[in-house]
Protein backbone atom coordinates (compact mmCIF):
# COMPACT_ATOMS: atom_id res chain seq x y z
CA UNK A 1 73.94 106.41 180.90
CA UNK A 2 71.32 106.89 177.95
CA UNK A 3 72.35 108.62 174.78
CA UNK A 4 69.82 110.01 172.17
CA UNK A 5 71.13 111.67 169.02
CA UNK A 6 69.62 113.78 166.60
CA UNK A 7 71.35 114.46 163.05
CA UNK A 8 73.45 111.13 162.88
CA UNK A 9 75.90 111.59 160.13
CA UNK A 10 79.78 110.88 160.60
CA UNK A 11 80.68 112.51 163.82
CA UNK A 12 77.31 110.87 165.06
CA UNK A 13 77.49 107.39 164.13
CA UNK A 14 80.93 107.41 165.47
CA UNK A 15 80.35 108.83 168.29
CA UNK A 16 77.26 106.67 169.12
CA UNK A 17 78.93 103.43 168.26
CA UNK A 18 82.17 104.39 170.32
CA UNK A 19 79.81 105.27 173.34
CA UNK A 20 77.79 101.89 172.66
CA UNK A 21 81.26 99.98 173.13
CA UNK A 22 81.69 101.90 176.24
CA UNK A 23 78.37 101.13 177.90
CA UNK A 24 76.64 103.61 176.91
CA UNK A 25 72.45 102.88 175.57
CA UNK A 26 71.82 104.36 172.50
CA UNK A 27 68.04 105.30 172.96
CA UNK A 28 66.22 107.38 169.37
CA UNK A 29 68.23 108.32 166.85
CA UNK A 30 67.02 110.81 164.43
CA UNK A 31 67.85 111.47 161.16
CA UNK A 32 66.32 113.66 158.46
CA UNK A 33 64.90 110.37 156.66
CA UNK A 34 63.75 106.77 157.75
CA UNK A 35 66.37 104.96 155.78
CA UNK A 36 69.41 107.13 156.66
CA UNK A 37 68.15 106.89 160.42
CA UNK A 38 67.94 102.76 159.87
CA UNK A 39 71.60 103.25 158.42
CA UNK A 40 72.81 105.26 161.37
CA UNK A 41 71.18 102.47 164.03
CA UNK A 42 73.20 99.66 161.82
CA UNK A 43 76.50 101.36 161.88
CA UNK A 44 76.10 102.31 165.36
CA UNK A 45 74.90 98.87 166.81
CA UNK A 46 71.73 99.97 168.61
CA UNK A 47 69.21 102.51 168.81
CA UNK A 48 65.62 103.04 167.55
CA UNK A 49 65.49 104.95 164.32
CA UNK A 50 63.04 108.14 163.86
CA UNK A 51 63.01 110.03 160.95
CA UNK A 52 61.65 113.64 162.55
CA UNK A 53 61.93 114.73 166.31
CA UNK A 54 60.15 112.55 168.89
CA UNK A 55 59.48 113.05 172.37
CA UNK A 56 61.24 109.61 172.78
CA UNK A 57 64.49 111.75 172.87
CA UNK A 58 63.16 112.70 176.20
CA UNK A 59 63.96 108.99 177.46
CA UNK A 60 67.82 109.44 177.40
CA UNK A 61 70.05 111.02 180.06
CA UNK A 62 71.97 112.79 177.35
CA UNK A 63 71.13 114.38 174.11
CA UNK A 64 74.06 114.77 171.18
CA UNK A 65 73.29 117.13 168.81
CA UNK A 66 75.38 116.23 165.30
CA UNK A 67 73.69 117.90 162.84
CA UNK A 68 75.53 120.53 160.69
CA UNK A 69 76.14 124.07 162.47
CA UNK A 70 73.64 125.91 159.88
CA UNK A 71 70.78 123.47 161.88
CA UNK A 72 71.83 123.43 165.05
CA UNK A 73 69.93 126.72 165.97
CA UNK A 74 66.58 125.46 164.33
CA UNK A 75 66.52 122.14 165.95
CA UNK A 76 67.33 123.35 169.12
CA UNK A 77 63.81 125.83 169.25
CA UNK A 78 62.30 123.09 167.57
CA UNK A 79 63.77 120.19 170.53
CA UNK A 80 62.33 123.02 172.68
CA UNK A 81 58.75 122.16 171.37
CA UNK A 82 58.81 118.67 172.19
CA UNK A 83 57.47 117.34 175.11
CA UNK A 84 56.28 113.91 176.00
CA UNK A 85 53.11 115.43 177.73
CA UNK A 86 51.99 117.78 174.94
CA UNK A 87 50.78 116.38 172.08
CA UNK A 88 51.01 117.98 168.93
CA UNK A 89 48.63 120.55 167.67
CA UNK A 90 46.01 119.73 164.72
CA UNK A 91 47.63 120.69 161.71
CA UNK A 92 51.13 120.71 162.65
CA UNK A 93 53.73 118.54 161.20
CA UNK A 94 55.31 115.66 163.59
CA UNK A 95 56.63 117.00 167.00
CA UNK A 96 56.33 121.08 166.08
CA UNK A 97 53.98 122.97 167.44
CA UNK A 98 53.25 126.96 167.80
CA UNK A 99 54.23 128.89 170.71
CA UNK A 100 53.88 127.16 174.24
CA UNK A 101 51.30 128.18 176.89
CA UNK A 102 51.77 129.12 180.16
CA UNK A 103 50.29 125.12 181.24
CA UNK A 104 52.66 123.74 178.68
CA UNK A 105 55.55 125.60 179.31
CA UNK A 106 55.24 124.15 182.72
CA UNK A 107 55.37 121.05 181.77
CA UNK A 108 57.98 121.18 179.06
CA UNK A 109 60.31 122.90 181.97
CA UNK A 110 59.46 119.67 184.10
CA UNK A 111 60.86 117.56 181.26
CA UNK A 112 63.48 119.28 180.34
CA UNK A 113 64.46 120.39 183.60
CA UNK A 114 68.01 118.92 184.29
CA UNK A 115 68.62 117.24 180.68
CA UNK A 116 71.80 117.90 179.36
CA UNK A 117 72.42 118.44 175.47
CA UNK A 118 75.65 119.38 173.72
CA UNK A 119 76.08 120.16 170.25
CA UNK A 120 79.17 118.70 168.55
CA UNK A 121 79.99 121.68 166.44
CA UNK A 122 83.83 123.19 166.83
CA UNK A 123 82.58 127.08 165.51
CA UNK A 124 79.52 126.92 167.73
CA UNK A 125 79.77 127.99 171.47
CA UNK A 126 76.46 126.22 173.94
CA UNK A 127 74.21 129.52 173.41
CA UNK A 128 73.14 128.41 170.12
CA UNK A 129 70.78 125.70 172.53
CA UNK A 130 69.07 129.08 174.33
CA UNK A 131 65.79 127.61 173.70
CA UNK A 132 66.14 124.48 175.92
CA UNK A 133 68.15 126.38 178.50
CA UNK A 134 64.91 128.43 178.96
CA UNK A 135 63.68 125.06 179.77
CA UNK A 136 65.92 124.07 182.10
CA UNK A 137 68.05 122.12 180.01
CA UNK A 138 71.84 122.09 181.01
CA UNK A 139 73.67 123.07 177.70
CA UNK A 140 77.16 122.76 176.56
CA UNK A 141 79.12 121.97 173.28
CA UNK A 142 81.86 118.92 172.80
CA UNK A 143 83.91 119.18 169.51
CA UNK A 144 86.74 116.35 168.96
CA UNK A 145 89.59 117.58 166.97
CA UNK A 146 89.41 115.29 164.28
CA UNK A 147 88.76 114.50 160.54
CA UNK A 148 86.01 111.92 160.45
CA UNK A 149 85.97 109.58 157.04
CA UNK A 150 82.60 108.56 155.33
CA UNK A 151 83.60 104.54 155.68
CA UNK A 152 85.68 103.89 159.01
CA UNK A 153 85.43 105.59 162.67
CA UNK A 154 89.05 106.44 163.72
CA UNK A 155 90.59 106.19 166.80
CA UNK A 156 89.94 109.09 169.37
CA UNK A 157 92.68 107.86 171.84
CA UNK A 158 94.64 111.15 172.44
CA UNK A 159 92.29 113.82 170.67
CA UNK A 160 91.74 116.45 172.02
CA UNK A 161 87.84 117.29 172.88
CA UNK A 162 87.34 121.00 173.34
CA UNK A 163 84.41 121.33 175.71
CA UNK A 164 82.50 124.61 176.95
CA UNK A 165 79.15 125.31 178.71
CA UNK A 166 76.83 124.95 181.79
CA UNK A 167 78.86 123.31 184.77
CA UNK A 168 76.75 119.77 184.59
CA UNK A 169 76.74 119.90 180.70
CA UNK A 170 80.91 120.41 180.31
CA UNK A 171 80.95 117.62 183.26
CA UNK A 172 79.29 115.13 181.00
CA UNK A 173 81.14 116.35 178.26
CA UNK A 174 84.50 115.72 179.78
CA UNK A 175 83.62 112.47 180.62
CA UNK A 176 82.34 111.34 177.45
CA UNK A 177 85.86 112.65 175.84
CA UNK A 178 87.46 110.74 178.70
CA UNK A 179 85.79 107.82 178.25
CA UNK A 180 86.61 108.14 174.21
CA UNK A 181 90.48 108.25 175.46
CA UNK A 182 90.80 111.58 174.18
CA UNK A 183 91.90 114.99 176.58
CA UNK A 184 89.09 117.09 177.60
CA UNK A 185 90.05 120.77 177.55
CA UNK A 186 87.84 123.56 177.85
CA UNK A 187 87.76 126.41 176.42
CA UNK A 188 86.15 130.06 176.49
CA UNK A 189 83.21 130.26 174.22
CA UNK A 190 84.35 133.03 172.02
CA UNK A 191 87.26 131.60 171.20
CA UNK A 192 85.43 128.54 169.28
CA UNK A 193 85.86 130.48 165.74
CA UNK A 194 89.37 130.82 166.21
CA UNK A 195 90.22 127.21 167.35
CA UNK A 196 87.91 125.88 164.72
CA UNK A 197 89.98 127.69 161.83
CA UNK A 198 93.19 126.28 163.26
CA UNK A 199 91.90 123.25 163.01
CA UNK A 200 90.84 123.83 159.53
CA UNK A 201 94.75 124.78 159.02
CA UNK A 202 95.88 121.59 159.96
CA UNK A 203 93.23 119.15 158.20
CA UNK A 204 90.75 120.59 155.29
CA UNK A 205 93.40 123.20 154.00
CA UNK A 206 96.44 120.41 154.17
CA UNK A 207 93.67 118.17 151.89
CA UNK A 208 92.85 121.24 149.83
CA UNK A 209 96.32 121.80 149.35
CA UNK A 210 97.40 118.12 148.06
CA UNK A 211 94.51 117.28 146.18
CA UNK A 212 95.75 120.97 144.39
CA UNK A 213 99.51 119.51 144.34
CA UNK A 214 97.80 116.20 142.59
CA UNK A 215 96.14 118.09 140.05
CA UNK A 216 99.18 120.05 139.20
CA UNK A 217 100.54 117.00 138.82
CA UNK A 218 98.30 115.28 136.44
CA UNK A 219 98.34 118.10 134.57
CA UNK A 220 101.65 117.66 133.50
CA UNK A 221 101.37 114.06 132.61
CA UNK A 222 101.89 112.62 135.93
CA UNK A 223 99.79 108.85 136.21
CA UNK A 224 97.14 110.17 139.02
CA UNK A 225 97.87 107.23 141.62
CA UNK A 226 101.49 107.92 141.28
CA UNK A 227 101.25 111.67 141.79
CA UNK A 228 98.75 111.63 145.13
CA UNK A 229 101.33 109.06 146.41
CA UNK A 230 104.29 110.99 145.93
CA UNK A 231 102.87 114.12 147.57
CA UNK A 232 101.39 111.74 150.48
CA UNK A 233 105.11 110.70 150.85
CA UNK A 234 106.12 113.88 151.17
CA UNK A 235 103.71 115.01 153.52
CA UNK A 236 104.37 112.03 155.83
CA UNK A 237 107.77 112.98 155.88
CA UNK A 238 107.57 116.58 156.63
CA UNK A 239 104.73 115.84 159.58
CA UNK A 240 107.20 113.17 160.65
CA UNK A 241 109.90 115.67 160.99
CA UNK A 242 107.79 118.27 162.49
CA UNK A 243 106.79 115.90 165.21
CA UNK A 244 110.47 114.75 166.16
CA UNK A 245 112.63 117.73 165.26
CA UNK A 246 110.08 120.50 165.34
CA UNK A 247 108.87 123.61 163.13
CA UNK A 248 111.63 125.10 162.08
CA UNK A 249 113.72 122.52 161.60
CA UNK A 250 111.31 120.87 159.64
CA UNK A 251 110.85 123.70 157.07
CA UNK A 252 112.28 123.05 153.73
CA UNK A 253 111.26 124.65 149.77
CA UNK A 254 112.95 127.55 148.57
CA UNK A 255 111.68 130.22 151.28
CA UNK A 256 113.99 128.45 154.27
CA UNK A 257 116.31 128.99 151.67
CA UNK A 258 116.43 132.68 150.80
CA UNK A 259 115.60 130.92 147.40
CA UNK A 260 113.64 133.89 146.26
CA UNK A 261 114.59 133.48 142.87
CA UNK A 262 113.23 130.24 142.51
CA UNK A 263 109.86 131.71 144.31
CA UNK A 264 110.04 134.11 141.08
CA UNK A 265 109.90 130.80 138.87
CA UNK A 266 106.76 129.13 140.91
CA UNK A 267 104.35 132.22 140.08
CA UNK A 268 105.24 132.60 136.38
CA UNK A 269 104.72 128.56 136.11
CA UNK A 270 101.57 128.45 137.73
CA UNK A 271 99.95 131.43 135.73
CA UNK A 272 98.45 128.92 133.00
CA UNK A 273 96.40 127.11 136.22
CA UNK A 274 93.34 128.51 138.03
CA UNK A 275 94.15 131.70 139.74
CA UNK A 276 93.28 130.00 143.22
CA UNK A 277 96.19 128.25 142.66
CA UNK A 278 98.62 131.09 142.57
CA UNK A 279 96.67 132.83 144.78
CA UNK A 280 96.80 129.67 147.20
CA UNK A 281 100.81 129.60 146.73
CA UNK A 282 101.24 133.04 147.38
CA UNK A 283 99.25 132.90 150.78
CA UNK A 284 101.15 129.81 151.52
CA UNK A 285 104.50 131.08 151.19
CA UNK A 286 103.70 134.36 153.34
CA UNK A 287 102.13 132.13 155.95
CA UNK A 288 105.41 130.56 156.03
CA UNK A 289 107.32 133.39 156.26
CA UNK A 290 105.37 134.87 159.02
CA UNK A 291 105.49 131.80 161.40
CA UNK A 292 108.48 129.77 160.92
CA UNK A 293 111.34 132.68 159.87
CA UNK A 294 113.44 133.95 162.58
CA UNK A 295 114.29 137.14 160.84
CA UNK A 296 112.30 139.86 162.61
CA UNK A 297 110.31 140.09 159.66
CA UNK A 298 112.99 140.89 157.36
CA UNK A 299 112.00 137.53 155.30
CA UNK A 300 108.03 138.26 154.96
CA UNK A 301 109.27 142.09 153.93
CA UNK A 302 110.75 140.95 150.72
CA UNK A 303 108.15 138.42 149.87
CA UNK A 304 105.17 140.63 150.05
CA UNK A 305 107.47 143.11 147.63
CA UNK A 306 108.22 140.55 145.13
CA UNK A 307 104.67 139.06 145.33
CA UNK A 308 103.24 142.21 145.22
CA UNK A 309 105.14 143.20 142.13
């Protein structure tokens, strides 16, 4: 099959490469500038680069939609403009045009008729593409649950690929993620939010958090190298455990402990730092209490006193 993709940053380039490997042709591939679109065809192997929206996109079986979620609505009506039979109005910029008529409608439904595009965003359920489904477009959404680096591509073997949408569209899209290695599971569309927080939880909070730890650090004198490796260590260790022995088992620092006076100890020492940090600590530790105690509650009781105090 053909693959066109519009908005190739990380997840795209990755993507499109991967897919290249796997047989896939890479057809346009848009960016929002000719030399980060030249870029994106190097990394990915193949592909012609555009630097607006071209009715070349047309020429591939599937489109993949990678741009941030804030654009995802606005290229969608503006994918719905584009039409290898229409040419562009006098006066309007690249591919956009005003409001179809009733002749060009036709023949942007012929075009579009049958496509499928997904969007790659893990908040976002398939309605945000509305404007090619009135086309005839079949529409879904494919989000791999997975941090994705600005210098290397990581594996996708055994991610999971959360896929919703129109039958043909979440067909495509499981066989992309299959293809990838990972494990296609679908999902219902308003529970995208939710799923994309938790896995927010697991990756940008976790980096928030020992990038945090590391400045903490470093504030007290630590050498910076020596403090982000420590707390990498430690973090190793703990998702080590988790993985073999599970949650609870795996939960150590004062709270597992009953420690509370040493919880007492934490807040007063972190009142010189940045009030996100307390604030982050305190969240932290009733997050803590609320999923991993076995107490009925009795555990999360006292700390929201004593935190509250």
């Amino acid at each position: 099959m053909s693959l066109a993709i519009v908005g190739a940053g990380r997840v795209g380039r990755a993507l499109g490469k991967l897919l290249r490997d796997r047989g896939w042709r890479i057809a346009a591939v848009v960016t929002c500038s000719s030399a980060t679109a030249r870029a994106a065809v190097r990394a990915i192997g193949a592909g012609k680069p555009f630097a607006h929206l071209t009715p070349e996109i047309l020429s591939a079986d599937v489109i993949l939609l990678t741009t941030p979620d804030s654009a995802i609505a606005a290229t969608a009506a503006k994918l719905a403009q584009v039409t290898r039979g229409i040419p562009p109005r006098p006066g309007v910029v690249g591919a956009t045009r005003l409001a179809l008529s009733p002749a060009e409608g036709r023949v942007a439904r012929s075009e579009w008729g049958g496509r499928i595009v997904l969007h790659t965003s893990g908040a976002l359920d398939s309605c945000v593409l509305a404007p090619l489904t009135r086309l005839g477009a079949a529409v879904g959404s494919l989000h791999p649950l997975q941090t994705f680096g600005a210098r290397s591509i990581p594996s996708l073997r055994g991610v999971l690929f959360t896929l919703e949408g129109d039958p043909r569209a979440a067909r495509v899209a499981r066989r992309i993620a299959r293809q990838l290695g990972g494990i296609p599971i679908e999902i219902p569309a308003r529970a995208k939010p939710a799923y994309h927080a938790a896995g927010a939880f697991a990756a940008a909070h976790m980096l928030s958090l020992i990038e945090g730890g590391t400045q903490m650090l470093v504030k007290l004198g630590f050498p910076k190298k020596q403090a982000q490796r420590g707390l990498l260590r430690m973090a190793r260790q703990m998702l080590s455990n988790l993985e073999t022995l599970g949650p609870r088992a795996s939960w150590s620092g004062p709270v597992s402990r009953g420690d509370f006076s040493t919880v007492e100890k934490h807040m007063v020492a972190l009142a010189p730092f940045a009030t996100e940090f307390s604030r982050a600590h305190a969240a932290m530790l009733l997050l803590s209490a609320r999923v991993l105690a076995a107490d009925n509650g009795a555990t999360l009781r006292r700390l929201k006193r004593m935190l509250k105090d």
